[in-house]
N, C-alpha and C. Protein backbone atom coordinates (compact mmCIF):
# COMPACT_ATOMS: atom_id res chain seq x y z
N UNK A 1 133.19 -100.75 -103.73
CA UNK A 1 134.49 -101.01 -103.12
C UNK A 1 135.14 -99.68 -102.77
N UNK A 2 135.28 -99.60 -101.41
CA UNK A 2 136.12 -98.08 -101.19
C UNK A 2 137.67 -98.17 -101.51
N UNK A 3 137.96 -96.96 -101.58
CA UNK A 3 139.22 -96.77 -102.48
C UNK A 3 140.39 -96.89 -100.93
N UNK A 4 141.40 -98.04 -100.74
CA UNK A 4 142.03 -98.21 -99.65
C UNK A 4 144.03 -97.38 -100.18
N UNK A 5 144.35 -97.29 -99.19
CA UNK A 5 145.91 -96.51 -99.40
C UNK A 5 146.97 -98.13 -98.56
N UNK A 6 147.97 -98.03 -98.84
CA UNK A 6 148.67 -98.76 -97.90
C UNK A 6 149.89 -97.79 -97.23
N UNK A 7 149.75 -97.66 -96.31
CA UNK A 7 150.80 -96.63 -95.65
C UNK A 7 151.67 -97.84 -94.54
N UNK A 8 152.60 -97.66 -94.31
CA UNK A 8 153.68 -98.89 -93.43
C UNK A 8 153.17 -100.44 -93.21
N UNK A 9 152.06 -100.73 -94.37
CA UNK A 9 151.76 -101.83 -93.92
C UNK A 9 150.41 -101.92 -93.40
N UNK A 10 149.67 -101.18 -93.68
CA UNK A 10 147.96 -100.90 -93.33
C UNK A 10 147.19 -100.28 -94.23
N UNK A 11 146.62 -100.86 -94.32
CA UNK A 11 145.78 -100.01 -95.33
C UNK A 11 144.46 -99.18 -94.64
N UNK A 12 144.22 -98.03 -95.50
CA UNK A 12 143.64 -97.30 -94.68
C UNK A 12 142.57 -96.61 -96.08
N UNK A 13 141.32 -97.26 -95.77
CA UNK A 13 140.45 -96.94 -96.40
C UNK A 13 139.68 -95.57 -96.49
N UNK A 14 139.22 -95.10 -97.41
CA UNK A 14 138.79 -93.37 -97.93
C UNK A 14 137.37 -93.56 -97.38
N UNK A 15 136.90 -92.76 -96.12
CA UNK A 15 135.96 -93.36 -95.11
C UNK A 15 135.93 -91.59 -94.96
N UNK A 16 134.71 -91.13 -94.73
CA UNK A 16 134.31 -89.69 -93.46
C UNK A 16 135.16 -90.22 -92.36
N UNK A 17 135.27 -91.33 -91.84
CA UNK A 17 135.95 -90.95 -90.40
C UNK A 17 137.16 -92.18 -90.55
N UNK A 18 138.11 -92.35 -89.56
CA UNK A 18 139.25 -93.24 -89.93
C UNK A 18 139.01 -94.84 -89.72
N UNK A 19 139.03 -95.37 -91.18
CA UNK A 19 139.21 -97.07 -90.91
C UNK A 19 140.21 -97.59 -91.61
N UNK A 20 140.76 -98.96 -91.18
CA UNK A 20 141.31 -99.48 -91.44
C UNK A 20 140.66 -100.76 -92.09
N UNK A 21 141.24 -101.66 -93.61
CA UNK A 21 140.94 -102.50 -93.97
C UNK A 21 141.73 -103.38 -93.28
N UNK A 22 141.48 -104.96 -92.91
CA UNK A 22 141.90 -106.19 -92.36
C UNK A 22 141.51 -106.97 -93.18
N UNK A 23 141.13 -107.14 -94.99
CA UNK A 23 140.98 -108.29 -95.57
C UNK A 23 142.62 -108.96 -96.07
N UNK A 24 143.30 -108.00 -95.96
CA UNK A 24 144.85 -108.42 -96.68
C UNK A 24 145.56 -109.11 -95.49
N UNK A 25 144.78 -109.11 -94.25
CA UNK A 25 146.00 -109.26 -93.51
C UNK A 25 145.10 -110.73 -93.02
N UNK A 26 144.45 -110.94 -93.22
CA UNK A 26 142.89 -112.52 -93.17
C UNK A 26 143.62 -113.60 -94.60
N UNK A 27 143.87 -112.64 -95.24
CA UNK A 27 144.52 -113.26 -96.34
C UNK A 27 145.70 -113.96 -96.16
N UNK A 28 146.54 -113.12 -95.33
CA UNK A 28 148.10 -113.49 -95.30
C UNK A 28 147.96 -114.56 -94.10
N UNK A 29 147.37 -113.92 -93.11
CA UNK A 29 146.98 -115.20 -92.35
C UNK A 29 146.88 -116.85 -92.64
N UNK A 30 145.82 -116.40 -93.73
CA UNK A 30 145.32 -118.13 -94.04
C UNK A 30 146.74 -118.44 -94.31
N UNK A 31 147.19 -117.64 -95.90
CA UNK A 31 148.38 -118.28 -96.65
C UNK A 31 149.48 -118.79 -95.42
N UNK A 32 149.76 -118.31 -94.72
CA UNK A 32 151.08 -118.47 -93.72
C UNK A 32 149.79 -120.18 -92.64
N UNK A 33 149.16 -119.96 -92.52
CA UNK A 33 148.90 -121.05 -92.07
C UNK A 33 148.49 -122.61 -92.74
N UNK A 34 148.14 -122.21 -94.13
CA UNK A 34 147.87 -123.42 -94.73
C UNK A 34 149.03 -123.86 -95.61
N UNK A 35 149.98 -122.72 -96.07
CA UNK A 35 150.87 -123.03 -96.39
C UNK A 35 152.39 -123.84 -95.59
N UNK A 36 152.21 -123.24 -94.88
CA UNK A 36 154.00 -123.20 -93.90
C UNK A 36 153.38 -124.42 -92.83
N UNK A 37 152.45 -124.25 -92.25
CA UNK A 37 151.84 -124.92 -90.85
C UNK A 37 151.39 -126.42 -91.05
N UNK A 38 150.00 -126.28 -91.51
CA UNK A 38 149.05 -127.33 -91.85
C UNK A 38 149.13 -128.28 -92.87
N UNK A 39 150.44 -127.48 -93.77
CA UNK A 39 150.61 -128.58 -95.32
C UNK A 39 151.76 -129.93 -94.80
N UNK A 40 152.46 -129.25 -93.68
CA UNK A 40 153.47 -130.51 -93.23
C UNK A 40 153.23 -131.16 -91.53
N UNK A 41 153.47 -132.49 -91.55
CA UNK A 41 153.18 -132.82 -90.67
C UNK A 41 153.69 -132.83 -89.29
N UNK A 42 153.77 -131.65 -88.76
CA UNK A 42 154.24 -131.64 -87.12
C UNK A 42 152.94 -132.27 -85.97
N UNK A 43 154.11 -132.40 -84.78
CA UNK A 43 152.87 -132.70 -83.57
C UNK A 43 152.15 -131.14 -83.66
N UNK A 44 150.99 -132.12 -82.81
CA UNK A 44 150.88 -130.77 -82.29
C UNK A 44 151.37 -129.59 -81.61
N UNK A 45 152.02 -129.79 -80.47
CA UNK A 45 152.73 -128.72 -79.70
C UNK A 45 153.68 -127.63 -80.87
N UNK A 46 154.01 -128.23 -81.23
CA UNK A 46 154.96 -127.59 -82.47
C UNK A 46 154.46 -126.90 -83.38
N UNK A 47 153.17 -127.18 -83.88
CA UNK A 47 152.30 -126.89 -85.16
C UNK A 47 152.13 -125.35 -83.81
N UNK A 48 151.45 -125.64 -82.84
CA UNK A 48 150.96 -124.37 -81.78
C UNK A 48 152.04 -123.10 -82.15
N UNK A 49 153.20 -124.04 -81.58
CA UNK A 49 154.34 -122.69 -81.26
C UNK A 49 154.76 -122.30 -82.96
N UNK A 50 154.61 -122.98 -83.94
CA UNK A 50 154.98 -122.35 -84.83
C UNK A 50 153.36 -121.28 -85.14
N UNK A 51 152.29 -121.89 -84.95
CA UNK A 51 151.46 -120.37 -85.36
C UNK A 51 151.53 -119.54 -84.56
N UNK A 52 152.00 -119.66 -83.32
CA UNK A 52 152.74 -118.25 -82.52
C UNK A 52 153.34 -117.21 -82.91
N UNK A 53 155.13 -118.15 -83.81
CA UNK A 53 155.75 -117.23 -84.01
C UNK A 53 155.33 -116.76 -85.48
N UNK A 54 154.38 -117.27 -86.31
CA UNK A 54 154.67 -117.11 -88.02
C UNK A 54 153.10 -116.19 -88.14
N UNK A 55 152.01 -117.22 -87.38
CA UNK A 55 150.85 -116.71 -88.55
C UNK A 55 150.15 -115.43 -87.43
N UNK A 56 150.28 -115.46 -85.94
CA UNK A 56 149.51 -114.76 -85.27
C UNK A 56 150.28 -113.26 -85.48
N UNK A 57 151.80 -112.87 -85.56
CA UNK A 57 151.86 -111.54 -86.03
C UNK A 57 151.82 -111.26 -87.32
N UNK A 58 151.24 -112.02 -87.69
CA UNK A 58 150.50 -111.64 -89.33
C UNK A 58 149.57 -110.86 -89.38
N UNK A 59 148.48 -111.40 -88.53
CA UNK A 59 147.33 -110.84 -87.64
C UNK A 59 146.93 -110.19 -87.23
N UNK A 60 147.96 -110.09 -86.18
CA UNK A 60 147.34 -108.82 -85.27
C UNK A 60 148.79 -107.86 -85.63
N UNK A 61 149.49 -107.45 -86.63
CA UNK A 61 150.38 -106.32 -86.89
C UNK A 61 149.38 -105.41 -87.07
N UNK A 62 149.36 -104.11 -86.63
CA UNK A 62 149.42 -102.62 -86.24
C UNK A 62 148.55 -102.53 -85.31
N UNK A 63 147.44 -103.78 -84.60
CA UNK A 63 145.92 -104.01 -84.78
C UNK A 63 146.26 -102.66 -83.41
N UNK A 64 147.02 -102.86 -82.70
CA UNK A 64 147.22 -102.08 -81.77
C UNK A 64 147.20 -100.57 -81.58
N UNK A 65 147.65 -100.20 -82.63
CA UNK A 65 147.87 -98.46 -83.10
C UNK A 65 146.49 -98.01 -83.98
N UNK A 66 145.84 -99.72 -84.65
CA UNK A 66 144.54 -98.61 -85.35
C UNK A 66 143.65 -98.91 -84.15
N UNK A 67 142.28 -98.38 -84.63
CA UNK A 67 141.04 -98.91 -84.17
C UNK A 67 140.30 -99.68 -84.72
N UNK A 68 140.04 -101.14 -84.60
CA UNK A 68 138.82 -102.23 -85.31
C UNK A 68 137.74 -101.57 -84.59
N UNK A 69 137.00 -101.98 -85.48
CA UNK A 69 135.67 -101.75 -84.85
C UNK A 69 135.14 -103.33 -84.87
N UNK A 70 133.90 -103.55 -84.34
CA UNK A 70 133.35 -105.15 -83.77
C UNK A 70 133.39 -106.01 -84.99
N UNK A 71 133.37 -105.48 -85.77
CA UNK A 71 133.02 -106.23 -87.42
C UNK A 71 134.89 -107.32 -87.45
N UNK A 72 135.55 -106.10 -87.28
CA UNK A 72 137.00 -106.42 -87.22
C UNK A 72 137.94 -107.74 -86.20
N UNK A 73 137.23 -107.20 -85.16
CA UNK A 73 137.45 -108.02 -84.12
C UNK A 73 137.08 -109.41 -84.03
N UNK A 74 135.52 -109.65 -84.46
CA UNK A 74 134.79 -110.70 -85.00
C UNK A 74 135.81 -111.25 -85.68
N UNK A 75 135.96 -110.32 -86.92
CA UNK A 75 136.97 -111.45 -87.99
C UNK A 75 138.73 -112.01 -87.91
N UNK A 76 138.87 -111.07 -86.77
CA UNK A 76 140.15 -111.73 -85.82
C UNK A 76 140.04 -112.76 -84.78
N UNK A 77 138.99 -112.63 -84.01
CA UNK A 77 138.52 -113.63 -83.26
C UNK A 77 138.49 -115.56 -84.20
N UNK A 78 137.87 -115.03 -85.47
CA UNK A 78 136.91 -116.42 -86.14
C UNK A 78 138.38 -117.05 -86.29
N UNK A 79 139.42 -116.40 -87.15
CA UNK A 79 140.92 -116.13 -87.34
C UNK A 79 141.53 -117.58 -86.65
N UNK A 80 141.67 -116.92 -85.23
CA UNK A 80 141.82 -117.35 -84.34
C UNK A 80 141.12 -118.92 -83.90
N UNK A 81 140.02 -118.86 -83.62
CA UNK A 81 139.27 -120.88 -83.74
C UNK A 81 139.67 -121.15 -84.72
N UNK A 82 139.72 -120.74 -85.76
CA UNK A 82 139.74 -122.10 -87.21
C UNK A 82 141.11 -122.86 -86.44
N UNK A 83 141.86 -121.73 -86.12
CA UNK A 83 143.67 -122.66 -85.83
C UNK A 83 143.23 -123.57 -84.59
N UNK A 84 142.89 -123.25 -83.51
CA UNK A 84 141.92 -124.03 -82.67
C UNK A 84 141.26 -124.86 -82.71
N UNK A 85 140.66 -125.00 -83.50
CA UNK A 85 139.82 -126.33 -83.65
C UNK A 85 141.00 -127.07 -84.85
């Protein structure tokens, strides 16, 4: 297990070159979606716009300022169908 830092909300793993961990934020994901979303019964349209505003910037917060690499992306992508299907 590499040794990770959390600096503004990212964690940033002790790597030769710069990575970022995304298991905490896969985590918070689920919780905000199985908790808040999927446990009560909205239509659909509603269930949509609420994982808009609640679980997708869970997600993708900083994804913009670090670099994923494909491994990362993959596991934002999968993220993404489970709410989809």
């Amino acid at each position: 297990m590499l040794a990770t830092v959390k600096c503004l909300g990212v964690y940033i793993s002790a790597c030769s070159s710069f990575k970022c961990s995304y298991d905490h934020v896969k985590l918070k994901f689920h919780r905000a979606l199985n908790c808040f979303i999927l446990s009560k019964s909205f239509s659909e349209l509603i269930s949509i716009e609420l994982v808009k505003a609640y679980c997708l910037p869970l997600l993708l917060y900083a994804v913009e300022s670090t670099v994923p690499d494909k491994q990362d992306v993959r596991m934002i992508d999968r993220c993404i169908d489970v709410v989809v299907r």
